[in-house]
PDB file of N, CA and C in Angstrom:
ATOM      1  N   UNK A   1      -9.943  -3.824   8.835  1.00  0.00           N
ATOM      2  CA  UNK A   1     -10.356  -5.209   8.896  1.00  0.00           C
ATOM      3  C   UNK A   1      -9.264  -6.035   9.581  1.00  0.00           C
ATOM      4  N   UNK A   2      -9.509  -6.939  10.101  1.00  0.00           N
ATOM      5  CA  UNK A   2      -8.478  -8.532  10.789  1.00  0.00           C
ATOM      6  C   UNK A   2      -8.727  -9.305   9.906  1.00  0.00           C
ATOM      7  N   UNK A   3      -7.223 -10.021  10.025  1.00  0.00           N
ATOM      8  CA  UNK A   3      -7.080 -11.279   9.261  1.00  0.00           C
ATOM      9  C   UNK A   3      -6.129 -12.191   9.882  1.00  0.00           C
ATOM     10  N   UNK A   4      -6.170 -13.618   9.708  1.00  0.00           N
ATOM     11  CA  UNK A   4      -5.448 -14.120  10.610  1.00  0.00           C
ATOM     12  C   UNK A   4      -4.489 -14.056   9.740  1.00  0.00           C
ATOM     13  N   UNK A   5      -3.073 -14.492  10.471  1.00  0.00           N
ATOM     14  CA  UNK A   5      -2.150 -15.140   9.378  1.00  0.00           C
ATOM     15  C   UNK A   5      -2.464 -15.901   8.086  1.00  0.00           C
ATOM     16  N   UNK A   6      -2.670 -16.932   8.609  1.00  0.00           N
ATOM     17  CA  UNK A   6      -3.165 -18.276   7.389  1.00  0.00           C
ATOM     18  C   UNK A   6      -3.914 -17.915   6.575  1.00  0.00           C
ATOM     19  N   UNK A   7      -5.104 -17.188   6.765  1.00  0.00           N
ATOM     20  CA  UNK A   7      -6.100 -16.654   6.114  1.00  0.00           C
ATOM     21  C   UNK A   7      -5.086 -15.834   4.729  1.00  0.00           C
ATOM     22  N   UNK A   8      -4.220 -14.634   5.626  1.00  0.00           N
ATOM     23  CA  UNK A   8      -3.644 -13.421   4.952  1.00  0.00           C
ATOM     24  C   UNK A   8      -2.552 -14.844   4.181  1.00  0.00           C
ATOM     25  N   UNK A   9      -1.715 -15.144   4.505  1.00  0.00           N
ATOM     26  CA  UNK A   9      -0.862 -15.708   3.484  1.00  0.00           C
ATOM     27  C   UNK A   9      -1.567 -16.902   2.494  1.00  0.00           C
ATOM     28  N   UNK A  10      -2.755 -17.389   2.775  1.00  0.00           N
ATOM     29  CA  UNK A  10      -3.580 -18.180   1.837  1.00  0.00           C
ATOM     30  C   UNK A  10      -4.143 -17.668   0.582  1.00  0.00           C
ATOM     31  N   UNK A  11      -4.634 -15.921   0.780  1.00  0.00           N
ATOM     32  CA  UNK A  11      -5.376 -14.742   0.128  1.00  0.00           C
ATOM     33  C   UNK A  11      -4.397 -13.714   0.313  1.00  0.00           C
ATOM     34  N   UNK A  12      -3.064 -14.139  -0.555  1.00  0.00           N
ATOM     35  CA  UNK A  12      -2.486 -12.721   0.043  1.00  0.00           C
ATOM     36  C   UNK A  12      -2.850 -12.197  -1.226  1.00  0.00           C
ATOM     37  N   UNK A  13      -2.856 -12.363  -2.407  1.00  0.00           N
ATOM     38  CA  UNK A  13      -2.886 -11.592  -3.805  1.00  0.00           C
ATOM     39  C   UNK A  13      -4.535 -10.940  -3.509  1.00  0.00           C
ATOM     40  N   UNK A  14      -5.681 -11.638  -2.717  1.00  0.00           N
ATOM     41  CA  UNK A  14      -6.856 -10.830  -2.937  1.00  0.00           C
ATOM     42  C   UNK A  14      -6.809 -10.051  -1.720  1.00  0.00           C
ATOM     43  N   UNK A  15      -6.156 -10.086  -0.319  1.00  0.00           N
ATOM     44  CA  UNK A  15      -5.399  -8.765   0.642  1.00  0.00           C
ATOM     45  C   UNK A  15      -4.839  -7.747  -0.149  1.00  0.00           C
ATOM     46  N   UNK A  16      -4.105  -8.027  -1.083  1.00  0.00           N
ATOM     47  CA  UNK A  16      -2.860  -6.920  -2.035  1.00  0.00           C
ATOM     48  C   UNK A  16      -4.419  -5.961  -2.614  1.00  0.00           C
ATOM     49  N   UNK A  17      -5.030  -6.581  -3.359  1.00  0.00           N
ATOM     50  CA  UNK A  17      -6.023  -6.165  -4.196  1.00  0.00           C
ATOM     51  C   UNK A  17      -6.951  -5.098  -3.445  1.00  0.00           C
ATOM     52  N   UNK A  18      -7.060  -5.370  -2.020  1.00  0.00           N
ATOM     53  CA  UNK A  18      -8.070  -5.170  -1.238  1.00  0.00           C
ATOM     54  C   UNK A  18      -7.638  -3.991  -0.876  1.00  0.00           C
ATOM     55  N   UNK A  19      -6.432  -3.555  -0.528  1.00  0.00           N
ATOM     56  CA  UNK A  19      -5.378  -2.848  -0.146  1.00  0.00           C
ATOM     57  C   UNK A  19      -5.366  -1.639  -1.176  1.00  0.00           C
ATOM     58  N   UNK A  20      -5.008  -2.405  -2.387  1.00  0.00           N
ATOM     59  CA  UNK A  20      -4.922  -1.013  -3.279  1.00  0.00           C
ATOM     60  C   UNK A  20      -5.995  -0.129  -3.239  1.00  0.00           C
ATOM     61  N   UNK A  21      -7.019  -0.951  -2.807  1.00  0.00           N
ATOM     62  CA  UNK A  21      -8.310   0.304  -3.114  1.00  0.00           C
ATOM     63  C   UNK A  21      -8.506   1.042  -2.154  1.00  0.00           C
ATOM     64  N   UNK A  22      -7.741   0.812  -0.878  1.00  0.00           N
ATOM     65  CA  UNK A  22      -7.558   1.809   0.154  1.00  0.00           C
ATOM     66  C   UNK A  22      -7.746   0.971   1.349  1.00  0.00           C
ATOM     67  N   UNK A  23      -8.028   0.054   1.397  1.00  0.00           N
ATOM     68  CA  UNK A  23      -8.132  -0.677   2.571  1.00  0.00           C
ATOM     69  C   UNK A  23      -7.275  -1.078   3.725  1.00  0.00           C
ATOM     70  N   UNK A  24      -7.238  -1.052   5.088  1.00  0.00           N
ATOM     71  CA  UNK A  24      -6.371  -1.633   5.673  1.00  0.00           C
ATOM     72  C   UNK A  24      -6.747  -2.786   6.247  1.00  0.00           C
ATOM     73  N   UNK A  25      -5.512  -3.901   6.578  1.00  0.00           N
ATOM     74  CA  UNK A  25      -5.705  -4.906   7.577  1.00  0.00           C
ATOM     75  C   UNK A  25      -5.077  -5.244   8.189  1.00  0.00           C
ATOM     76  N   UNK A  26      -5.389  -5.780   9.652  1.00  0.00           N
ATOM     77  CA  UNK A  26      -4.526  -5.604  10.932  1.00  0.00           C
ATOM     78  C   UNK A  26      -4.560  -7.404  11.214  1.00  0.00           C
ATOM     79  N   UNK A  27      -3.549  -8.111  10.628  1.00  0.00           N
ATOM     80  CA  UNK A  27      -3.483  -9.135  10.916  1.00  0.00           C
ATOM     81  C   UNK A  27      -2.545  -9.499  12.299  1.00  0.00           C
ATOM     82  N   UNK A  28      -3.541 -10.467  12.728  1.00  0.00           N
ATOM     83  CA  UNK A  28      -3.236 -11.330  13.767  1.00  0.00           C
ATOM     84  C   UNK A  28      -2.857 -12.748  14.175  1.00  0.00           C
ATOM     85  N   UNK A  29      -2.177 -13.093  14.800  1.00  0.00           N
ATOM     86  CA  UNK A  29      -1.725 -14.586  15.295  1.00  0.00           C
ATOM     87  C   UNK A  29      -2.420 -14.568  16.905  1.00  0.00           C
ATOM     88  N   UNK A  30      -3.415 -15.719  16.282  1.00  0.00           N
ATOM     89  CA  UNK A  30      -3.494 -15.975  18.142  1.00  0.00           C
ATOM     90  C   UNK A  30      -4.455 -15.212  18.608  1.00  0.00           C
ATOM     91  N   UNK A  31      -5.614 -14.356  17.412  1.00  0.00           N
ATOM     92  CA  UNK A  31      -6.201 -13.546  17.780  1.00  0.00           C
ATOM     93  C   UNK A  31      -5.344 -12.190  18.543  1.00  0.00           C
ATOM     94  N   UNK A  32      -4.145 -12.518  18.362  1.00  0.00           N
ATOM     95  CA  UNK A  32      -3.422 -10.884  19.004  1.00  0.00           C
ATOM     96  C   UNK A  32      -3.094 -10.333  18.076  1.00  0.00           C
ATOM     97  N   UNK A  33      -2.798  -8.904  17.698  1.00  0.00           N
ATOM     98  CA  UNK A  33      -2.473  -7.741  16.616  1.00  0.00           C
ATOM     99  C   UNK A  33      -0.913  -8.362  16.490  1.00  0.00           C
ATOM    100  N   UNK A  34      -0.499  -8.604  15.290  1.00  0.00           N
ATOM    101  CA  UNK A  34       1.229  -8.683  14.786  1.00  0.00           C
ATOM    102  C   UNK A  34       1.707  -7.766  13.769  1.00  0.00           C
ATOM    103  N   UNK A  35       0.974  -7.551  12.850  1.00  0.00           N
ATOM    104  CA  UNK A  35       0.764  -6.993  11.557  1.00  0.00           C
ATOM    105  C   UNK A  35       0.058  -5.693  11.461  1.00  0.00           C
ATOM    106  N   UNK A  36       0.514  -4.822  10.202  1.00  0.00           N
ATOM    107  CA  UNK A  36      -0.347  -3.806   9.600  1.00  0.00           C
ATOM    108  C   UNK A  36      -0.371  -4.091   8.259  1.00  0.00           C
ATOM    109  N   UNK A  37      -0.963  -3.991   7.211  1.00  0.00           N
ATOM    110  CA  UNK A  37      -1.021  -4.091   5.251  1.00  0.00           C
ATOM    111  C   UNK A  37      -1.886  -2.973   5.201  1.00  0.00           C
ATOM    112  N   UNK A  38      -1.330  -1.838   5.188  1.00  0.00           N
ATOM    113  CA  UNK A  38      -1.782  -0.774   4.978  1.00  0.00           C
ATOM    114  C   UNK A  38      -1.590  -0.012   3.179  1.00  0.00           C
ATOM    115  N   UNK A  39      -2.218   0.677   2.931  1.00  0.00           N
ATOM    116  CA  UNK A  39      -1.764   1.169   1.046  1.00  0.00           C
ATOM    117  C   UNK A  39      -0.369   2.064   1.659  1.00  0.00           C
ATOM    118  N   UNK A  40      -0.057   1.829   0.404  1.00  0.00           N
ATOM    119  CA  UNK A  40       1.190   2.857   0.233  1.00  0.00           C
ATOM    120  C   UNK A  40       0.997   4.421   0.442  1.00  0.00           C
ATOM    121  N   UNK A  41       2.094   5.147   1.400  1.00  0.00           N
ATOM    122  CA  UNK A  41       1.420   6.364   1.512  1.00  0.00           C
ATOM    123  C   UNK A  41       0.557   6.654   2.868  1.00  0.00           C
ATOM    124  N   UNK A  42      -0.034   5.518   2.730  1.00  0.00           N
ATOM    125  CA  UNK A  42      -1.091   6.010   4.213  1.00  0.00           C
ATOM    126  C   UNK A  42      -0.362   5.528   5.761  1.00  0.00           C
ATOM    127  N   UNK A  43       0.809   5.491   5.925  1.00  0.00           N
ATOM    128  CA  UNK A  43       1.471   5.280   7.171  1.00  0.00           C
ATOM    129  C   UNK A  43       1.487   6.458   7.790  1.00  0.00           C
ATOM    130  N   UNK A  44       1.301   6.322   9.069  1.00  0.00           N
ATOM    131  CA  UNK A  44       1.229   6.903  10.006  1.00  0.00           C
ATOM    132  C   UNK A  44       2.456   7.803  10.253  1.00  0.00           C
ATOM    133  N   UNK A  45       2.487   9.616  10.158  1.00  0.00           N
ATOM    134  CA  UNK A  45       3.537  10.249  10.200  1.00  0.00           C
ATOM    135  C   UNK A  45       3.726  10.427  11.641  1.00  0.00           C
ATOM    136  N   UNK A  46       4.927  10.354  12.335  1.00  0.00           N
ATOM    137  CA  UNK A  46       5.022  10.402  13.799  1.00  0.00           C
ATOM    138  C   UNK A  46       5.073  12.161  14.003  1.00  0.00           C
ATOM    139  N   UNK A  47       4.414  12.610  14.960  1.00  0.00           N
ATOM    140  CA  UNK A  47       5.099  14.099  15.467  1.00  0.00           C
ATOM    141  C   UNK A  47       6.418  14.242  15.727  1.00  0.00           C
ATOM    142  N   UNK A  48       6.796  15.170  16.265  1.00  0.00           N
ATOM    143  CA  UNK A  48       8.144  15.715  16.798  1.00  0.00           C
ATOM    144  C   UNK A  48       7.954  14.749  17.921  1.00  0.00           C
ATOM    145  N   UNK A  49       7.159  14.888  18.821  1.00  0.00           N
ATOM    146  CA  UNK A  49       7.018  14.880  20.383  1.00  0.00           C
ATOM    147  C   UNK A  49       7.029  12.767  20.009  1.00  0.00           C
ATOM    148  N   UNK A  50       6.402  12.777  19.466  1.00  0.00           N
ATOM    149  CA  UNK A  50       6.364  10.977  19.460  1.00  0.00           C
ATOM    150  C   UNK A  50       7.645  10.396  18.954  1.00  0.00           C
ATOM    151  N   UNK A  51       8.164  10.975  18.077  1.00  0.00           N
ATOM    152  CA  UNK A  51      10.079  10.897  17.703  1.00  0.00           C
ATOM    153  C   UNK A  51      10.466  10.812  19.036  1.00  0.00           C
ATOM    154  N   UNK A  52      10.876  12.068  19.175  1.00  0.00           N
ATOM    155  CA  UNK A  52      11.199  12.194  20.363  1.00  0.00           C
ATOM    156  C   UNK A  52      11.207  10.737  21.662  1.00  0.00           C
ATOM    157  N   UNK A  53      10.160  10.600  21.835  1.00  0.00           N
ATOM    158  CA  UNK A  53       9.715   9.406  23.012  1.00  0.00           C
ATOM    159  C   UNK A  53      10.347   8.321  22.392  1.00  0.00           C
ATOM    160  N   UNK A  54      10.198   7.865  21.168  1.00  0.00           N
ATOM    161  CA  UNK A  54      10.435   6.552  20.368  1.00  0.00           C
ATOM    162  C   UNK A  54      12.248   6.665  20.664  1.00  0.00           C
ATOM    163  N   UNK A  55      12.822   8.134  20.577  1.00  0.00           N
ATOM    164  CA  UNK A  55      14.179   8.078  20.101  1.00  0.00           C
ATOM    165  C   UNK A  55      14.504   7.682  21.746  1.00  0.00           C
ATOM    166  N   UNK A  56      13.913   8.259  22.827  1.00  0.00           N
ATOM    167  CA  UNK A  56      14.104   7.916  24.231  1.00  0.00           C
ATOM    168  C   UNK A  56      14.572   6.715  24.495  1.00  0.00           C
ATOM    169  N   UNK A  57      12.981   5.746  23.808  1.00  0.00           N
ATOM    170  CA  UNK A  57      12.820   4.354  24.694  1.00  0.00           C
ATOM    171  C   UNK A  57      14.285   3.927  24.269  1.00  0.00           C
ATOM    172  N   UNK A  58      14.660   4.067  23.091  1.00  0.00           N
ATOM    173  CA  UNK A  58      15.744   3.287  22.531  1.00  0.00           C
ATOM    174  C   UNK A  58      17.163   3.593  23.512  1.00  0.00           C
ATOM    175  N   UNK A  59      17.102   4.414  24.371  1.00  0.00           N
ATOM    176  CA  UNK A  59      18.327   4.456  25.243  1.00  0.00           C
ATOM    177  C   UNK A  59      18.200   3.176  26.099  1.00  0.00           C
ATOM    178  N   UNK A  60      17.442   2.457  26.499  1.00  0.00           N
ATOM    179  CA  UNK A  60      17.747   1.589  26.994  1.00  0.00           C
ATOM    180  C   UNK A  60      18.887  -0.188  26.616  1.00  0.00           C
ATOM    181  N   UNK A  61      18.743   0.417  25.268  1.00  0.00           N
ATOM    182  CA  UNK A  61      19.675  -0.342  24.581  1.00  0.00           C
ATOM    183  C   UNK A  61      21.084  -0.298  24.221  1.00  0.00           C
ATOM    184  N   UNK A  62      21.036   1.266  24.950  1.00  0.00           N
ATOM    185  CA  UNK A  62      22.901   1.696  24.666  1.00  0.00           C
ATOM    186  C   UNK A  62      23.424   2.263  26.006  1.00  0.00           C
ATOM    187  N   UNK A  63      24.331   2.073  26.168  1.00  0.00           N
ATOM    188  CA  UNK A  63      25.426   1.704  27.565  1.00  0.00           C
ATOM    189  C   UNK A  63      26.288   3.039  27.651  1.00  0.00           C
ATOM    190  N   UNK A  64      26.238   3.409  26.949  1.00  0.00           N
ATOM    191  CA  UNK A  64      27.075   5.039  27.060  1.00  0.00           C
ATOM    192  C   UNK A  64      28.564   4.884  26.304  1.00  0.00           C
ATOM    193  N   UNK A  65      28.923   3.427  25.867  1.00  0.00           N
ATOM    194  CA  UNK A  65      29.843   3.372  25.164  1.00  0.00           C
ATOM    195  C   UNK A  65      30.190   3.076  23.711  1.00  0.00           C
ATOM    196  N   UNK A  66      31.056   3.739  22.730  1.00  0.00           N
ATOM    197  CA  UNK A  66      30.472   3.695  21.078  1.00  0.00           C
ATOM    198  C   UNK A  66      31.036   2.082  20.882  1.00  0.00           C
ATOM    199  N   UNK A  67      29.762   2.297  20.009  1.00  0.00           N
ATOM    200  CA  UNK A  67      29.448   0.157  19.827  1.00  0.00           C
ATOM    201  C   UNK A  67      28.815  -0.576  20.653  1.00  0.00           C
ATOM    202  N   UNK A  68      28.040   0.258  21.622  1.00  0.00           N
ATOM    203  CA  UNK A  68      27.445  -1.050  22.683  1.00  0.00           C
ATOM    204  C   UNK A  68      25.974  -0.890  21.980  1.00  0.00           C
ATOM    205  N   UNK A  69      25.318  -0.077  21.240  1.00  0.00           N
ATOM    206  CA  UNK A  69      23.655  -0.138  21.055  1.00  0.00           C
ATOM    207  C   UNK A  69      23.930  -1.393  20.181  1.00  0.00           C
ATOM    208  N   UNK A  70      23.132  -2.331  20.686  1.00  0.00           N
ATOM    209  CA  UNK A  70      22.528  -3.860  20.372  1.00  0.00           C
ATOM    210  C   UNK A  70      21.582  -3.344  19.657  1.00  0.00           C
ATOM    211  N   UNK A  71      21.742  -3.604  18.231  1.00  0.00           N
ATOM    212  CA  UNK A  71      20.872  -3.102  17.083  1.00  0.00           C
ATOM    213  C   UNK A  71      19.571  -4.608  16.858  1.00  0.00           C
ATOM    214  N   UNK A  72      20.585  -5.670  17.073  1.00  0.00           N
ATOM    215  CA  UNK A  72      19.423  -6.867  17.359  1.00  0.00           C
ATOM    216  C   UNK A  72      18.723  -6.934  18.558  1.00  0.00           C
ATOM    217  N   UNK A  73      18.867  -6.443  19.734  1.00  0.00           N
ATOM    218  CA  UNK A  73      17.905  -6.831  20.908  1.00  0.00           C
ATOM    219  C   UNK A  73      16.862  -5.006  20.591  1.00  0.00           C
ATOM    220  N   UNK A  74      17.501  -4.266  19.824  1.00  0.00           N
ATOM    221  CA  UNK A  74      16.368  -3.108  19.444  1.00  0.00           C
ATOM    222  C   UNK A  74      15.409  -3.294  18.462  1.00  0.00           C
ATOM    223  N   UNK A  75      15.823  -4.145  17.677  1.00  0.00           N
ATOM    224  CA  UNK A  75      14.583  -5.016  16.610  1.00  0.00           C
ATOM    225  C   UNK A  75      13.826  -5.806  17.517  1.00  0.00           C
ATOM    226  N   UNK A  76      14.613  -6.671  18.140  1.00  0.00           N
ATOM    227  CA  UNK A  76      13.643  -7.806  18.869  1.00  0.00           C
ATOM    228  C   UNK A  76      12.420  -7.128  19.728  1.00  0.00           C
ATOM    229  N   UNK A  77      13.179  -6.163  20.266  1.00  0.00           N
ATOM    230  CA  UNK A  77      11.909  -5.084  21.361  1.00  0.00           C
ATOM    231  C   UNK A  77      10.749  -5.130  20.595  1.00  0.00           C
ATOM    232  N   UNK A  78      11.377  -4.213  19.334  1.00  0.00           N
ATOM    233  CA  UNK A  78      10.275  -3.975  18.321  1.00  0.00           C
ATOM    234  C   UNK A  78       8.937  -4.754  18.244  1.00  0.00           C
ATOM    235  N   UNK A  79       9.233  -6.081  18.141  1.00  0.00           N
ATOM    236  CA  UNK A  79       8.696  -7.198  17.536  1.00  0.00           C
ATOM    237  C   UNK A  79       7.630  -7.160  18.574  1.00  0.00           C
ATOM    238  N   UNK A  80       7.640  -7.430  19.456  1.00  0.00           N
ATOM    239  CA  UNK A  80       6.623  -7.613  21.043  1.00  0.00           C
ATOM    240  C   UNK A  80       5.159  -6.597  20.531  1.00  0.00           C
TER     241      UNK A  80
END
């Protein structure tokens, strides 16, 4: 299911509720995807091969020298 923000933080205790019984919802701002409220447990296990790629992209954030990976501009990526 979608939910907007406002909606989800207006109804978050009957989202929580909705949730436990197995439900997911993919809330949005702006009509665009931001969010997952998925049950506990049911997250998505990555493969080897998708590790892998995820552990890749993240080289773009480190310089080849110890202390340069920007742990805040690797969250911020995230966020997008």
């Amino acid at each position: 299911m979608q939910i907007g923000v406002f909606e989800a933080k207006t109804h978050f205790s009957k989202v929580i509720d909705t949730v436990e019984k197995g439900d997911d919802f993919i809330v949005t701002r702006r009509g665009k995807p931001v969010a997952m409220i998925i049950p506990c447990g049911k997250e998505k296990k990555m493969t080897y091969n998708e590790a892998v790629i995820a552990l890749r992209s993240m080289k773009k954030f480190y310089h080849g020298k110890p202390g340069d990976f920007n742990i805040r501009k690797a969250v911020e990526e995230g966020r997008r």
